[in-house]
Structures are given as structure tokens and as C-alpha cells.
N, C-alpha and C. Protein backbone atom coordinates (compact mmCIF):
# COMPACT_ATOMS: atom_id res chain seq x y z
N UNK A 1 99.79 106.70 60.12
CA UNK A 1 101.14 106.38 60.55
C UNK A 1 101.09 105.94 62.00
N UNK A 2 101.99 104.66 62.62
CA UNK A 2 102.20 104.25 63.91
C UNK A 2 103.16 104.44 64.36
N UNK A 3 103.66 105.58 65.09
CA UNK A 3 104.55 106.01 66.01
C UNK A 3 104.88 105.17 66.98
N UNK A 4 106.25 104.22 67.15
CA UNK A 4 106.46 103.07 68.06
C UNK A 4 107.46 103.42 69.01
N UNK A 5 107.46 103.34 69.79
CA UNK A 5 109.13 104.18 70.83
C UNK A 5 109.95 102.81 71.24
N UNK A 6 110.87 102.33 70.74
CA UNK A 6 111.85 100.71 71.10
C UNK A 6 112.93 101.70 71.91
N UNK A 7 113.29 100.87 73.54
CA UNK A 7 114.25 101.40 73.75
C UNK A 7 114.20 100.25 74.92
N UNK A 8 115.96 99.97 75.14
CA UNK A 8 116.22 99.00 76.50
C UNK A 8 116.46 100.38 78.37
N UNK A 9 115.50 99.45 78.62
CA UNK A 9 115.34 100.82 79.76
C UNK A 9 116.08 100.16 81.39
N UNK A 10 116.46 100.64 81.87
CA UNK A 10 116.63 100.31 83.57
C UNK A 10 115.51 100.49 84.49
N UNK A 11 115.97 99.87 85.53
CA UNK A 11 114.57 100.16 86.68
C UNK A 11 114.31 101.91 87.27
N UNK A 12 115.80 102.15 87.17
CA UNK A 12 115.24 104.06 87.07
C UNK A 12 115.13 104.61 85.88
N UNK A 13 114.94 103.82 84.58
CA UNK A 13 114.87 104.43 83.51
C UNK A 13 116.29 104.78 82.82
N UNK A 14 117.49 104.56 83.15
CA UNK A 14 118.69 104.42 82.67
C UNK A 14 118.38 104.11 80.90
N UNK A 15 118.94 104.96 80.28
CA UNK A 15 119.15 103.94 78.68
C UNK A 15 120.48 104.32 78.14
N UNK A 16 121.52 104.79 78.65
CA UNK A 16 122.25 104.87 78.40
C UNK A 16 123.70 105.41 79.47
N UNK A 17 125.17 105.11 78.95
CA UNK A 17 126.15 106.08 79.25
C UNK A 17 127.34 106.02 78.60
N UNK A 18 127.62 107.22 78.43
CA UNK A 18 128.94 107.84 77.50
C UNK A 18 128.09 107.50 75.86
N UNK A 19 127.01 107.19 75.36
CA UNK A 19 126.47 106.86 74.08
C UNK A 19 126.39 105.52 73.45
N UNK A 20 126.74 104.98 75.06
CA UNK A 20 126.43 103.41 74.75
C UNK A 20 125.46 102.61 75.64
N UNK A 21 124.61 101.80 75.06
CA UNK A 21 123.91 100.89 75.93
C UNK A 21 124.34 100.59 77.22
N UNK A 22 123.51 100.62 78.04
CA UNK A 22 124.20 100.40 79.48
C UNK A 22 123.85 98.54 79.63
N UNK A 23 123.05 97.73 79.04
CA UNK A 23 122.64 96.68 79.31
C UNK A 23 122.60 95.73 77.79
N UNK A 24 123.49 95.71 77.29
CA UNK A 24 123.13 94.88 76.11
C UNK A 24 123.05 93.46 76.50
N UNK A 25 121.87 93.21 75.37
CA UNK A 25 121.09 92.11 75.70
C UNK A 25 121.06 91.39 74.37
N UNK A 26 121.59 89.90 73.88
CA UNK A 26 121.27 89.32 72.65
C UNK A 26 120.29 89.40 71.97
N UNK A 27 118.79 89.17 73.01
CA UNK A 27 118.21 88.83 72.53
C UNK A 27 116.80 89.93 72.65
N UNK A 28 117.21 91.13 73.23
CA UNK A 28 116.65 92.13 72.72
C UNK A 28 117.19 92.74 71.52
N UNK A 29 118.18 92.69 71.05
CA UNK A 29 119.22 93.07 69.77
C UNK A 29 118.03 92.35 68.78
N UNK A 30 117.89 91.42 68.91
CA UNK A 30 117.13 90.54 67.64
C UNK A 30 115.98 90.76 67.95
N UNK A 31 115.26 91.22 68.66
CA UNK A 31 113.86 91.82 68.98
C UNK A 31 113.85 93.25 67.96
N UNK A 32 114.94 93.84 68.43
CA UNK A 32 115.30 95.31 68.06
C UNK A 32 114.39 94.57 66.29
N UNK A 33 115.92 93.63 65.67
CA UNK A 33 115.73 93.95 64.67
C UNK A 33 114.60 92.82 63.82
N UNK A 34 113.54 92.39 65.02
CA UNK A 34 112.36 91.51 63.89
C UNK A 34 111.56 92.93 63.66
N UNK A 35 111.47 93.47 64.70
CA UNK A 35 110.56 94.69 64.95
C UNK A 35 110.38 95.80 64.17
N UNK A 36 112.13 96.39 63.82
CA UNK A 36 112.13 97.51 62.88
C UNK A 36 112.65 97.33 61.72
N UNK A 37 112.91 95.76 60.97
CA UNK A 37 113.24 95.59 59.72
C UNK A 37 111.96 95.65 58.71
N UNK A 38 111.98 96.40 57.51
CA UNK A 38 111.28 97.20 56.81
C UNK A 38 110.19 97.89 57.24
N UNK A 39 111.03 98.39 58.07
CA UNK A 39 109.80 99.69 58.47
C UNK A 39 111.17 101.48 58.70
N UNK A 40 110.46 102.12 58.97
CA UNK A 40 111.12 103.07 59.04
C UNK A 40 111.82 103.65 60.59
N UNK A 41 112.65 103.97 60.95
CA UNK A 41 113.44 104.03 62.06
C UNK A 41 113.59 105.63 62.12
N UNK A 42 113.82 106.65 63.40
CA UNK A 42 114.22 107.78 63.54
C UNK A 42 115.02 107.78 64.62
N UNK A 43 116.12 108.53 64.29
CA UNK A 43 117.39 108.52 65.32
C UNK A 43 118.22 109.74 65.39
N UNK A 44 118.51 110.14 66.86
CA UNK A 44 119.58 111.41 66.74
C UNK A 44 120.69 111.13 66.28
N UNK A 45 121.24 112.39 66.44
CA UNK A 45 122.70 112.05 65.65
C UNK A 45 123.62 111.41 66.54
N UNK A 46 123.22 111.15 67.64
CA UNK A 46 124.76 110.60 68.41
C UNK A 46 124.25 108.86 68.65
N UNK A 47 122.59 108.83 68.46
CA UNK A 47 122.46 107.06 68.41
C UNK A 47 123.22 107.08 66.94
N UNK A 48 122.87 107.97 65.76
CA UNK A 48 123.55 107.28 64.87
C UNK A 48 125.01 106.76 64.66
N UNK A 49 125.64 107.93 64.89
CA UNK A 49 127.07 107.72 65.55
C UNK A 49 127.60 106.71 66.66
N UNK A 50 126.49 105.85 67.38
CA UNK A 50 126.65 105.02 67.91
C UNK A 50 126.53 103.74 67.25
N UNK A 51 126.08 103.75 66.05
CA UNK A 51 126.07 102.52 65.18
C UNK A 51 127.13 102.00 64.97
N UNK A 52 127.26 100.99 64.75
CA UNK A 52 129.08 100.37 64.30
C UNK A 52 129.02 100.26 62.86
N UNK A 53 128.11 100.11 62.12
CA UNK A 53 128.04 99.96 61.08
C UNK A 53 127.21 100.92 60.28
N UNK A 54 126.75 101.62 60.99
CA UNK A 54 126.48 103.13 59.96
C UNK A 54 124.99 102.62 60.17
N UNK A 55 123.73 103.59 59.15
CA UNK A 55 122.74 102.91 58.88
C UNK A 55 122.42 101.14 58.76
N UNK A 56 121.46 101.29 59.72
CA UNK A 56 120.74 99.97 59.64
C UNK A 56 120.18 99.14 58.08
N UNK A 57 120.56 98.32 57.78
CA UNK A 57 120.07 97.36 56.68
C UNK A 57 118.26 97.18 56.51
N UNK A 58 117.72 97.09 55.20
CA UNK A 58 116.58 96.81 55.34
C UNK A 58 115.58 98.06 56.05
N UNK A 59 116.32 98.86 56.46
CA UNK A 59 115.11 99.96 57.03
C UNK A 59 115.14 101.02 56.76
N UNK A 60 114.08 101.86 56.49
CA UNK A 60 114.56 103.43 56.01
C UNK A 60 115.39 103.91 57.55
N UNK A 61 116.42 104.89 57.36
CA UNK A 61 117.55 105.50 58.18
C UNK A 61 116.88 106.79 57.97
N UNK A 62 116.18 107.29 59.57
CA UNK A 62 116.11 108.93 59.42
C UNK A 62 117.01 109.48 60.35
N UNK A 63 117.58 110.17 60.46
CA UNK A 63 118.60 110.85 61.36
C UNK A 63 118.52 112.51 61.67
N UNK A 64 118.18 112.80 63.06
CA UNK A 64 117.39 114.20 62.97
C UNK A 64 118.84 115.02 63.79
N UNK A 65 118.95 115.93 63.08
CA UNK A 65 120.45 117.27 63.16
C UNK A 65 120.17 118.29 62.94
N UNK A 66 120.60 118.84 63.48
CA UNK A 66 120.53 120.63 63.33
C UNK A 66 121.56 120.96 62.78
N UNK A 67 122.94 120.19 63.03
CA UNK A 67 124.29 120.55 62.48
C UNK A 67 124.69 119.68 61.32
N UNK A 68 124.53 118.38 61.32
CA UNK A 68 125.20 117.95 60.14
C UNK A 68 123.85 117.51 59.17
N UNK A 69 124.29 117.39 58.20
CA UNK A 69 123.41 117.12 57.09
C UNK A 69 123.02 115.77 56.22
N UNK A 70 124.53 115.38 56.04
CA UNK A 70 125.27 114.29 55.62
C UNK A 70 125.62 112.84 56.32
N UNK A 71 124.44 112.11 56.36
CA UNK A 71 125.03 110.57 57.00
C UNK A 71 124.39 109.51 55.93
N UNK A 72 125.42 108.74 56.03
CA UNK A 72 125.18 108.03 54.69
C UNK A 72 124.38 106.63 54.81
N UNK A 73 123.43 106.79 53.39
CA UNK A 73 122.08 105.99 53.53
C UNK A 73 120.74 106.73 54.66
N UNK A 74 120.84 107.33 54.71
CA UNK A 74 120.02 108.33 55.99
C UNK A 74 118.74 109.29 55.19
N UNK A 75 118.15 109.80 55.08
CA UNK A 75 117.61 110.67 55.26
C UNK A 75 117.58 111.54 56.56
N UNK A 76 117.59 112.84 56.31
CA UNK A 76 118.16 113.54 57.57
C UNK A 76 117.23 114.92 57.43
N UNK A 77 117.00 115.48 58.79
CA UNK A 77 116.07 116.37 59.11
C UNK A 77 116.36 116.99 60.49
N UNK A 78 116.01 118.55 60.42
CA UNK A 78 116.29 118.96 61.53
C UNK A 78 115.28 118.92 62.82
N UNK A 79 114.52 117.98 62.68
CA UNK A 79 112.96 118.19 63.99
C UNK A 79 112.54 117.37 63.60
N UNK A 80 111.38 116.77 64.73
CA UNK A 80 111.09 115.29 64.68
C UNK A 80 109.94 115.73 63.78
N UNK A 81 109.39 116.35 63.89
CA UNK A 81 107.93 117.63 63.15
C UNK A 81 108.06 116.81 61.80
N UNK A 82 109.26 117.76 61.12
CA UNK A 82 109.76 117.79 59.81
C UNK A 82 109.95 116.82 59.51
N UNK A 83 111.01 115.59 59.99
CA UNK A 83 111.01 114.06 59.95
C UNK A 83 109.26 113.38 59.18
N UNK A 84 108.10 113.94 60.29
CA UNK A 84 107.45 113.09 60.50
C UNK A 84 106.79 113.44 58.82
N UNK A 85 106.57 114.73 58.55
CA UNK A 85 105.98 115.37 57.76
C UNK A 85 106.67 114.88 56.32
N UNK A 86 107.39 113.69 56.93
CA UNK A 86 108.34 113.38 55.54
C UNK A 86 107.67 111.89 55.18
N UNK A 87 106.91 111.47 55.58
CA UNK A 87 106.73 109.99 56.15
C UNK A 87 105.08 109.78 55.58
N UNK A 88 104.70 108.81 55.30
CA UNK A 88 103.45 108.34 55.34
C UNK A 88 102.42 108.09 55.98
N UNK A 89 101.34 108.07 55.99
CA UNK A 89 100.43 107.72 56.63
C UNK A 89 100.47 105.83 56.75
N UNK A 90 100.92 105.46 56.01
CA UNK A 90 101.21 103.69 56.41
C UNK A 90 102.20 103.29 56.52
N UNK A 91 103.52 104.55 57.26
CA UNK A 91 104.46 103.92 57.61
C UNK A 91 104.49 103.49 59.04
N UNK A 92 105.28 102.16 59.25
CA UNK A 92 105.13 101.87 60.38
C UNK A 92 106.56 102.75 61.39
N UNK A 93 106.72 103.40 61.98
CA UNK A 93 107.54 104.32 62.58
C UNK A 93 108.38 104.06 64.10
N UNK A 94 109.80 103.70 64.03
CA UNK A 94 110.20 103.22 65.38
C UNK A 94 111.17 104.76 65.58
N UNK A 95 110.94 104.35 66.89
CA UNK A 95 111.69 105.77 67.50
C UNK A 95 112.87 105.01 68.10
N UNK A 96 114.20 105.41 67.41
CA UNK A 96 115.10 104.42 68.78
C UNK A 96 116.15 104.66 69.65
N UNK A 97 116.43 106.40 69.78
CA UNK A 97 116.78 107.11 70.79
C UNK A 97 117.75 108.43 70.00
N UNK A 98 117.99 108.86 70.75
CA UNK A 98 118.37 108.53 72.07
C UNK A 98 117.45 109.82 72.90
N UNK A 99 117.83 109.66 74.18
CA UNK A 99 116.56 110.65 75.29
C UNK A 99 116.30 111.66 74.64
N UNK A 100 117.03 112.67 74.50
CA UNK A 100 116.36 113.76 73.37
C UNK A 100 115.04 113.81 72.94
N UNK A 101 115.31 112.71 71.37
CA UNK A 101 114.27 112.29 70.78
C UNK A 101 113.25 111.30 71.19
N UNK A 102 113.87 110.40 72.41
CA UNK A 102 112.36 110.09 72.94
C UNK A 102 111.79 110.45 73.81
N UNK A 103 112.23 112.26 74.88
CA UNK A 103 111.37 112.88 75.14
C UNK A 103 110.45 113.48 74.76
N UNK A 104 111.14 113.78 73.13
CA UNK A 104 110.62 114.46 71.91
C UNK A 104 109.62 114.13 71.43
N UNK A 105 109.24 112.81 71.08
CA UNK A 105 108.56 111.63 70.85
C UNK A 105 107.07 111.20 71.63
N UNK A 106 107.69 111.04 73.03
CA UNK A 106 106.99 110.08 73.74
C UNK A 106 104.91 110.72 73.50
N UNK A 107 104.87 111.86 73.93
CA UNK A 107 103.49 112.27 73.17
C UNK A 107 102.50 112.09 71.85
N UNK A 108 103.81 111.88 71.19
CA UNK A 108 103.22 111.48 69.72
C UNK A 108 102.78 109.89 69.55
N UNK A 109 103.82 108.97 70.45
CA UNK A 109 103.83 107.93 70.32
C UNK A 109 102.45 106.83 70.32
N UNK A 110 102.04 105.55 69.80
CA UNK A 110 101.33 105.17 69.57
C UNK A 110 101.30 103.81 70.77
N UNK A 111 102.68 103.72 70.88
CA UNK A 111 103.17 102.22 71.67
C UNK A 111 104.70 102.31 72.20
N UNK A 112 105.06 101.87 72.98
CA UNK A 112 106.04 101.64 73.54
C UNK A 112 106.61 100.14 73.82
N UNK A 113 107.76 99.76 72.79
CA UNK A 113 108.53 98.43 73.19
C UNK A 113 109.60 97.91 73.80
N UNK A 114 109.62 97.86 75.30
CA UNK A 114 110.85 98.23 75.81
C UNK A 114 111.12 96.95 76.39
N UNK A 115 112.28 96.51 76.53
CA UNK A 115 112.85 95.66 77.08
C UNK A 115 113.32 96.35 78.62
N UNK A 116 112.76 95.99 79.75
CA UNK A 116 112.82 96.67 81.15
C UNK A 116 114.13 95.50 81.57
N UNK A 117 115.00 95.92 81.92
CA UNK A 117 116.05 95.34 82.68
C UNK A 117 116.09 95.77 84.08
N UNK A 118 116.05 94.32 84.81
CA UNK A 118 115.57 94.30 86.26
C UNK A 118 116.70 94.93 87.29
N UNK A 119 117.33 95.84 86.88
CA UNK A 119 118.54 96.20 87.62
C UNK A 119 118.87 98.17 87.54
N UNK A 120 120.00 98.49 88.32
CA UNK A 120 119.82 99.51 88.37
C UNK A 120 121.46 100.09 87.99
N UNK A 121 121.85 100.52 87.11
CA UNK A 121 123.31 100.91 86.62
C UNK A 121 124.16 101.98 87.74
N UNK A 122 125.24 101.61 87.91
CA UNK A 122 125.93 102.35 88.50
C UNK A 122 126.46 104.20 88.14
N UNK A 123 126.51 103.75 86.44
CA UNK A 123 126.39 104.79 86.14
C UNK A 123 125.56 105.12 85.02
N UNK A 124 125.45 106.29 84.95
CA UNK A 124 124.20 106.28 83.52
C UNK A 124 123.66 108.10 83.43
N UNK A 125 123.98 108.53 82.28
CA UNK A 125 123.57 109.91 81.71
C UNK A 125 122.47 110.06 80.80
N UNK A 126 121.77 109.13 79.95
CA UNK A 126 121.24 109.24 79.72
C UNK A 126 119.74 108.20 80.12
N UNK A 127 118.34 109.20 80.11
CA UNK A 127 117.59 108.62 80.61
C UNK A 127 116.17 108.10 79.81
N UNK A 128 115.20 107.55 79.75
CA UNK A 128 114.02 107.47 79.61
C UNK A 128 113.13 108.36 80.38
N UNK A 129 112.16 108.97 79.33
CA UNK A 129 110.93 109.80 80.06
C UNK A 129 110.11 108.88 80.28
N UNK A 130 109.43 109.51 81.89
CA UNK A 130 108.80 108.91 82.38
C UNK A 130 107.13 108.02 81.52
N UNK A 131 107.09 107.10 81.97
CA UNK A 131 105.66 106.48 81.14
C UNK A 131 104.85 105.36 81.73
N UNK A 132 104.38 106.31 83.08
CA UNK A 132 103.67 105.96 83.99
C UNK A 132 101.88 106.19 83.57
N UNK A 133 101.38 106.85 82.44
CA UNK A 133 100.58 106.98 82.28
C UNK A 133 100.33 106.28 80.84
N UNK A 134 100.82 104.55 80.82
CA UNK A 134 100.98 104.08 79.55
C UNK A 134 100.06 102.57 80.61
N UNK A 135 99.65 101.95 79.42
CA UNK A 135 99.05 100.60 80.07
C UNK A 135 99.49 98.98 79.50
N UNK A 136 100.09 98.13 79.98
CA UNK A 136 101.00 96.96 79.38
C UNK A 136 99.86 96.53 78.31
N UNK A 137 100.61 96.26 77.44
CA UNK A 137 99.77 95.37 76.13
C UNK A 137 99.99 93.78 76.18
N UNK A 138 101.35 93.85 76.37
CA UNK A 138 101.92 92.46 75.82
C UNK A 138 103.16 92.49 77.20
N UNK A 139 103.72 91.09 78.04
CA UNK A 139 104.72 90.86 78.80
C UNK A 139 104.97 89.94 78.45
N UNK A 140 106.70 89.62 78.53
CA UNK A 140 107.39 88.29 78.61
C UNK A 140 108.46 88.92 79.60
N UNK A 141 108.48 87.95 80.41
CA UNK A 141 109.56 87.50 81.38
C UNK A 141 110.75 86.83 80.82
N UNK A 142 111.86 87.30 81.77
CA UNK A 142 113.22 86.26 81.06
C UNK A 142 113.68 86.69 82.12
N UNK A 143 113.98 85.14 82.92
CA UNK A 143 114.94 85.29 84.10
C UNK A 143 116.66 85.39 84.22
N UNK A 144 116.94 86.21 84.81
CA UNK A 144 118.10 85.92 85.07
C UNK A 144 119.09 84.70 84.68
N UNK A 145 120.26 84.33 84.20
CA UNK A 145 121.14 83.32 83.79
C UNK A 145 122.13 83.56 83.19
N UNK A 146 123.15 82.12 83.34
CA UNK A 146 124.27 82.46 82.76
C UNK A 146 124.95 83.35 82.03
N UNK A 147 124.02 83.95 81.07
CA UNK A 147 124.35 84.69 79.81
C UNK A 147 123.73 86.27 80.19
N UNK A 148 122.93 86.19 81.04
CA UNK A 148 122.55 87.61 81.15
C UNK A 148 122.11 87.56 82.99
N UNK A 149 123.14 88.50 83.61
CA UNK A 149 123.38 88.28 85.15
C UNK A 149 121.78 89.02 85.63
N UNK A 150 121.41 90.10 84.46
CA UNK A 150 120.45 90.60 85.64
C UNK A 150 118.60 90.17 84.52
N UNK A 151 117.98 89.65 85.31
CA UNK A 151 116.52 89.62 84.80
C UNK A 151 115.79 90.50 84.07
N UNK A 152 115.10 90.19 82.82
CA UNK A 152 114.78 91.36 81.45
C UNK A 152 113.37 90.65 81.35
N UNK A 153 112.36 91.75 81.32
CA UNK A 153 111.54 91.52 80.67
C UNK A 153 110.80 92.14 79.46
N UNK A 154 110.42 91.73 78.37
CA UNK A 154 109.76 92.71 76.96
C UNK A 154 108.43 93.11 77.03
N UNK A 155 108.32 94.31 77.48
CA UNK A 155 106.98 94.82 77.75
C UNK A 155 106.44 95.67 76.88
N UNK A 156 104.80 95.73 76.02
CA UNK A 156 104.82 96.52 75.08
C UNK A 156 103.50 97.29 75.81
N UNK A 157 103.87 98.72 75.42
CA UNK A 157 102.74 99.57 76.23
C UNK A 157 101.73 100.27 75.40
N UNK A 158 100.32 100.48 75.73
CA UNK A 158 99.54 101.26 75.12
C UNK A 158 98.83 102.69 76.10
N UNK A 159 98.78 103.72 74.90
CA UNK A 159 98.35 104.57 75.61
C UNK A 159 96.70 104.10 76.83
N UNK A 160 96.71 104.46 77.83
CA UNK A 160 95.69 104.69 78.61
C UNK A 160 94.42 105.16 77.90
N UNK A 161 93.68 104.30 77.98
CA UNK A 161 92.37 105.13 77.08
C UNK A 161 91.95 106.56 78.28
């Protein structure tokens, strides 16, 4: 199994506030979804609840709760442990938040795909763990423009041998 961590991050690591993206980006959205369509996805309960449309299309929906049980199209579990222990050895595995679960995560993880946004949010509660001891695989640059005021780049990380 390949444990993948996707998340849009800030320059202090910002990924969120009030349970919403602090930086949405088009064309990390469609990154999001070349990346984790038919493969399997794991999510807390309040990214799920942040969905507009419930479970994602095309991908297995895991959703990890201690309290509720019930989200529809989901498979649901109380620990990322138990989640994982549910899963295959050739599944391909995206982690896609929220901080919780990708503090939860980040040890297990195999790779990291983050879209780094060159800016710093005014406000923001939820964060990214640190992953200073990760090494770039893959960069693309995307400058600043019309459509997106602050500069993004898609960086994919591998553990440090």
C-alpha cells in the first residue's frame, strides 16, 4: 500500500479556516482530482462535512469518527490504524485532511503532494505538520496572475533516505 498526503498548504503551513480552504485554486482542484480518482481517499469528519457534495465520485470514501458512523457512500472507521487495516496492500491511498489526520498520517506517509501557495493568510486555524525532513521529487511553478493573485507551486515530496 502507498500512503500519499494531498493537501494545499501556506508559507506557514496554513490549510485551513473555519473548515474551509484558505486558498482555492482551479487548478489544484483538478490536480486534487487526476490524482485521487480511482484510488482510495481518507478523511475526517469535518473535511467530509466540508464537501458540497457529499462523497467524492469514482473513489473509495473513507471517513474516520469516533462519533458518527453513518456518511453516505463512505466507509467509516474510528482510527487511521483501523482505516488502514481495512485497505490493501495495492491500494493506492490519499490522505486529504484535515490537520488531525494529517498529523496522524504524516509518519506513515509514503509522499507528499502539496500545492505550496506563495503567501501567508491573515487568518487560519488549521495547520500542516511540519515536513522539513521530506526531500522534493517533482516541482512546477505557477506564477502569480489574473486568476490567482498569489504564486502556487505543485511540489511532490519523498521521504529522506
Amino acid at each position: 500500500m502507498r500512503i500519499n498526503i494531498i493537501a494545499n498548504v501556506a508559507k506557514n503551513r496554513a490549510i485551513g479556516y473555519r473548515n474551509q480552504l484558505i486558498y482555492p485554486i482551479h487548478e489544484d482542484m483538478k490536480r486534487f482530482r487526476n490524482l485521487t480518482t480511482g484510488h482510495t481517499i481518507i478523511m475526517g469528519r469535518k473535511t467530509f462535512e466540508s464537501l458540497p457534495k457529499g462523497a467524492l465520485p469514482h473513489r473509495r470514501n473513507i471517513v474516520l469518527s469516533k462519533t458518527a458512523n453513518c456518511f453516505p457512500g463512505c466507509d467509516v472507521y474510528s482510527s487511521l490504524e483501523e482505516a488502514l487495516k481495512h485497505c490493501t496492500e495495492d491500494e493506492d491511498i490519499y490522505i486529504i485532511g484535515g490537520a488531525s489526520v494529517y498529523k496522524q498520517s504524516i509518519d506513515k506517509a509514503d509522499r507528499l503532494c502539496l500545492t505550496e501557495v506563495n503567501a501567508t493568510p491573515e487568518q487560519a486555524d488549521a495547520f500542516f505538520p511540519p515536513y522539513d525532513n521530506w526531500q522534493i521529487e517533482s516541482y512546477e511553478h505557477h506564477p502569480a496572475d489574473e486568476n490567482h493573485p498569489e504564486a502556487y507551486s505543485f511540489v511532490d515530496y519523498i521521504r529522506k533516505p
